[in-house]
C-alpha atoms as a PDB file:
ATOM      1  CA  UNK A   1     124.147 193.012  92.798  1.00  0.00           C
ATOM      2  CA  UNK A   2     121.547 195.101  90.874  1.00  0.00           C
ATOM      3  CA  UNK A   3     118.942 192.535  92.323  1.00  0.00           C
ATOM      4  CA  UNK A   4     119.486 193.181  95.515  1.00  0.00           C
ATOM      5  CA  UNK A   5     119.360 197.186  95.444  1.00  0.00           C
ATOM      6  CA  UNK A   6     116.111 196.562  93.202  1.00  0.00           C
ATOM      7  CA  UNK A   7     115.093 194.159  95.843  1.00  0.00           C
ATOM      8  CA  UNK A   8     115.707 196.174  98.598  1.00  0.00           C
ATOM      9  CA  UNK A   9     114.483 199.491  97.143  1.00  0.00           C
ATOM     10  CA  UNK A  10     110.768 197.545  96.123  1.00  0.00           C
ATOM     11  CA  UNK A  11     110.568 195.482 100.166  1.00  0.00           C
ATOM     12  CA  UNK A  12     111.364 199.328 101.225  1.00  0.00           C
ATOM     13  CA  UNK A  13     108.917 201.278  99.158  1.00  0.00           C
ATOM     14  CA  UNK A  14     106.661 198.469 100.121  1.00  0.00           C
ATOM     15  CA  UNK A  15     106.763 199.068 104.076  1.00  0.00           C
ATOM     16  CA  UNK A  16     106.562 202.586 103.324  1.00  0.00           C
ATOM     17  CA  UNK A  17     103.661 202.676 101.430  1.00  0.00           C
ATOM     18  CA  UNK A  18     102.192 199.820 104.231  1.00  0.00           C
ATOM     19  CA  UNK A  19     103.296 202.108 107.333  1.00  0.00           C
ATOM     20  CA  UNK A  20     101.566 205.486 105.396  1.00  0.00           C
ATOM     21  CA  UNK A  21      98.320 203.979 104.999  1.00  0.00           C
ATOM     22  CA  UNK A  22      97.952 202.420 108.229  1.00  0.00           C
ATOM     23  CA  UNK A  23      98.510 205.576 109.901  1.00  0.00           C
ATOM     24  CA  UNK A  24      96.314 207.417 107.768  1.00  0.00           C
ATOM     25  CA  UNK A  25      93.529 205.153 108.530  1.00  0.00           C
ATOM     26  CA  UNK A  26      94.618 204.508 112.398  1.00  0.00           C
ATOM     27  CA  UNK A  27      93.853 208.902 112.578  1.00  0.00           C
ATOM     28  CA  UNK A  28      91.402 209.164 110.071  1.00  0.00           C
ATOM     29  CA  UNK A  29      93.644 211.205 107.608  1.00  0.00           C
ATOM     30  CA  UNK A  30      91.823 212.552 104.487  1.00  0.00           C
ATOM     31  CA  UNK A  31      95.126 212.308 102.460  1.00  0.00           C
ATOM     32  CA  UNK A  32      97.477 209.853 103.234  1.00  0.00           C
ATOM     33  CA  UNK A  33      99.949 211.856 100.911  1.00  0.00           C
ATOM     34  CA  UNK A  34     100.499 214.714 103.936  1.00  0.00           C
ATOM     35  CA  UNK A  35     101.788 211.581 106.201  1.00  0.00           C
ATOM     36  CA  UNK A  36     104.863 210.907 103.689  1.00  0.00           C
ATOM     37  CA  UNK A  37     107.202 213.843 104.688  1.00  0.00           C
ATOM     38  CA  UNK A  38     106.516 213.614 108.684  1.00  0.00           C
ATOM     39  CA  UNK A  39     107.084 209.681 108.440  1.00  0.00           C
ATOM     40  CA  UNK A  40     110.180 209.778 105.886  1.00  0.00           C
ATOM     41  CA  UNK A  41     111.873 211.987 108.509  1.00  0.00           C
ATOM     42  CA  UNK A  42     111.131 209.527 111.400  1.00  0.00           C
ATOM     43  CA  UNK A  43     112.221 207.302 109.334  1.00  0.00           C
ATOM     44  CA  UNK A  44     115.501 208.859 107.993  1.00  0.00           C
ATOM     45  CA  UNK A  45     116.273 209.928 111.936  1.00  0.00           C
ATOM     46  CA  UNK A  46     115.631 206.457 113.689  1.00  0.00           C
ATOM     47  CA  UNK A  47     118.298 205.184 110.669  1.00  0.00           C
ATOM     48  CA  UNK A  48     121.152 207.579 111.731  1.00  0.00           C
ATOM     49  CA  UNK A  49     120.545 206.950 114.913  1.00  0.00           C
ATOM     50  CA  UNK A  50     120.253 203.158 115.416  1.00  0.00           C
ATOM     51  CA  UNK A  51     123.595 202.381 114.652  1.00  0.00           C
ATOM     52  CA  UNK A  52     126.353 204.111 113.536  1.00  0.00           C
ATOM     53  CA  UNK A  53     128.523 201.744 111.235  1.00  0.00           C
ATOM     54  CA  UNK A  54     127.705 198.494 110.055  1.00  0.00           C
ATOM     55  CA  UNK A  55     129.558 196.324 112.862  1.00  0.00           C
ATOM     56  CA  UNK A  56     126.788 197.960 115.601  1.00  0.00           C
ATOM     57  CA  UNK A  57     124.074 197.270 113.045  1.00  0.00           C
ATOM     58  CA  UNK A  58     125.073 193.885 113.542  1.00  0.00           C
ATOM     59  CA  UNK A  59     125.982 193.701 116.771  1.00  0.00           C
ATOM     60  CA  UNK A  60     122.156 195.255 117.149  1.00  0.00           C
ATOM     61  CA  UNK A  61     120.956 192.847 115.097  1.00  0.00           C
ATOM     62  CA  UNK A  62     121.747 189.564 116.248  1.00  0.00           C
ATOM     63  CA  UNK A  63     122.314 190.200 120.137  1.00  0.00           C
ATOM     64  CA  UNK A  64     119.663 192.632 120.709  1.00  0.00           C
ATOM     65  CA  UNK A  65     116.501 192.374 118.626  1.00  0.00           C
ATOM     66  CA  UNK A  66     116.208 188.265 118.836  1.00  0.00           C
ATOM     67  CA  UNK A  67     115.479 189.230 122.390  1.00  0.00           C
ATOM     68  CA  UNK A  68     113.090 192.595 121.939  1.00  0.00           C
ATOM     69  CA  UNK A  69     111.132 191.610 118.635  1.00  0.00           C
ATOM     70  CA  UNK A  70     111.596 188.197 117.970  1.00  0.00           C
ATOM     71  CA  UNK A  71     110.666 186.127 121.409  1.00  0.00           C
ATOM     72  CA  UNK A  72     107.588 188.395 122.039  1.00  0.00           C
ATOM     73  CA  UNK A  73     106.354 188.530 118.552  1.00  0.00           C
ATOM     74  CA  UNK A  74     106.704 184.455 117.473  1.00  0.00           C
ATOM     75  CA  UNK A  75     105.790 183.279 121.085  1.00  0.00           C
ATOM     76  CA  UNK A  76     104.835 185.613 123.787  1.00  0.00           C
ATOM     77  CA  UNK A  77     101.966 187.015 121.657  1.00  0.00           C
ATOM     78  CA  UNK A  78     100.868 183.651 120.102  1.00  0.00           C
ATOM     79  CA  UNK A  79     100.559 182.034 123.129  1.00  0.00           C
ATOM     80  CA  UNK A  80      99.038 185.004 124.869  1.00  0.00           C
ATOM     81  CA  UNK A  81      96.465 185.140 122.379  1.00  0.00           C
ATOM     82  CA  UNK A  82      96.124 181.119 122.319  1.00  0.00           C
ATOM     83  CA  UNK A  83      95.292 180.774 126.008  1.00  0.00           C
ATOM     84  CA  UNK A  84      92.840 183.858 125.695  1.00  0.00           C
ATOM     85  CA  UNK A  85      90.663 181.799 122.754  1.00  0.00           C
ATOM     86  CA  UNK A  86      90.390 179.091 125.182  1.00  0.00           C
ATOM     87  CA  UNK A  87      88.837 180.884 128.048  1.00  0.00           C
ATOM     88  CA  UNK A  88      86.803 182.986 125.625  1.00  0.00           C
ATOM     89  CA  UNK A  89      85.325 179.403 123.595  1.00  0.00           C
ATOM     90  CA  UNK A  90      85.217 177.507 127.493  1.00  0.00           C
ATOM     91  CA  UNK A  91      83.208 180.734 128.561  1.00  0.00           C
ATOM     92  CA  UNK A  92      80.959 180.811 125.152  1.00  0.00           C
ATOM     93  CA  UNK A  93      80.995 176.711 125.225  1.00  0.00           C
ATOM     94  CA  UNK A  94      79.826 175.994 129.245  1.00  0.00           C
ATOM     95  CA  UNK A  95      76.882 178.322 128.547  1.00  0.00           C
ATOM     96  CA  UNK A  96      75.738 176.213 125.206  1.00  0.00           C
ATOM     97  CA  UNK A  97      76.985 172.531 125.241  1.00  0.00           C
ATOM     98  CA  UNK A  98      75.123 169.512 122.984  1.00  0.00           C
ATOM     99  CA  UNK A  99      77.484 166.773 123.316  1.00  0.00           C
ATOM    100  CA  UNK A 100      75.677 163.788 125.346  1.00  0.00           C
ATOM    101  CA  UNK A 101      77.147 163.176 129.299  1.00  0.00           C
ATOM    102  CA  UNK A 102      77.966 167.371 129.564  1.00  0.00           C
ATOM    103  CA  UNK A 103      81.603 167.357 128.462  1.00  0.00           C
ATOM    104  CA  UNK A 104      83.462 169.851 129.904  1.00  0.00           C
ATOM    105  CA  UNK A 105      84.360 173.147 127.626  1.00  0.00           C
ATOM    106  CA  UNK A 106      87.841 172.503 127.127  1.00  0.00           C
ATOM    107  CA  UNK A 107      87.458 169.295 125.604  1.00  0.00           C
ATOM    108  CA  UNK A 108      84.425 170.122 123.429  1.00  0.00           C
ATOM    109  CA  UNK A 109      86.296 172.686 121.758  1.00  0.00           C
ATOM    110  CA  UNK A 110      88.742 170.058 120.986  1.00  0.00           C
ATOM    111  CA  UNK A 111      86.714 168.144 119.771  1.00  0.00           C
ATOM    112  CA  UNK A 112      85.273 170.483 117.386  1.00  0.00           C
ATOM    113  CA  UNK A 113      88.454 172.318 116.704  1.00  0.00           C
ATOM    114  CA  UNK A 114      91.206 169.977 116.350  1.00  0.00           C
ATOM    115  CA  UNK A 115      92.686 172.366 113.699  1.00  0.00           C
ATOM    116  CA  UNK A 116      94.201 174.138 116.474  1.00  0.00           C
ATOM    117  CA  UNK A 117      95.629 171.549 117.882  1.00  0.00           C
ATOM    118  CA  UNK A 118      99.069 171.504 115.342  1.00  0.00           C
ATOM    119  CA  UNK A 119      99.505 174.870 116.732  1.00  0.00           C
ATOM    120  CA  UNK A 120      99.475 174.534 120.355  1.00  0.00           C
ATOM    121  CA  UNK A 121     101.741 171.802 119.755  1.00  0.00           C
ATOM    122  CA  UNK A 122     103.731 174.130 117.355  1.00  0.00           C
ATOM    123  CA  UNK A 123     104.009 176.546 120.231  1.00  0.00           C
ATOM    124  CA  UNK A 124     105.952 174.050 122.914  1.00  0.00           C
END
């Protein structure tokens, strides 16, 4: 049991720490130290507010955030950003090609990146 609280009180302090320093470079702070008050009580208000017992925290948890965080974030995005390094490399690739006959850009970047290949297929 001791585990866990350690656990969870080192993953928390961890995000914490991650969260202050991103902000302070995202504005340009000078001391990240004068984010830690400001964000702690974001922080401490979003967590009374969220849910009120346990039973909606997991209500909230399994019924709504699979749909908000999880589909968007492990295949929306992906993909989104998949299909935009296509175009990009078929743009960069139809202006500069060496392979004999002209292949077209889609299949010369396969051919020369068939690492992203598992992927794309990882993605359907």
């Amino acid at each position: 049991m001791s585990t866990l609280v350690i656990g969870g009180f080192v993953k928390i302090s961890v995000f914490f720490y991650a969260v202050i320093v991103g902000l302070s470079t995202l504005f340009k702070v000078k001391r990240p130290s004068a984010l830690t008050y400001p964000v702690g009580t974001v922080i401490l208000f979003f967590s009374l507010t969220i849910a009120s017992n346990f039973q909606e925290y997991l209500k909230e948890g399994l019924t709504i955030m699979p749909v908000l965080l999880f589909i968007p974030f492990h295949v929306v995005i992906p993909f989104m950003l998949l299909c935009i390094a296509f175009i990009k490399h078929r743009i960069k690739k139809q202006k500069r090609c060496s392979h004999p006959n002209s292949c077209s850009a889609f299949a010369c970047y396969l051919l020369l990146h068939m690492q992203l290949l598992p992927l794309f297929f990882y993605l359907f």
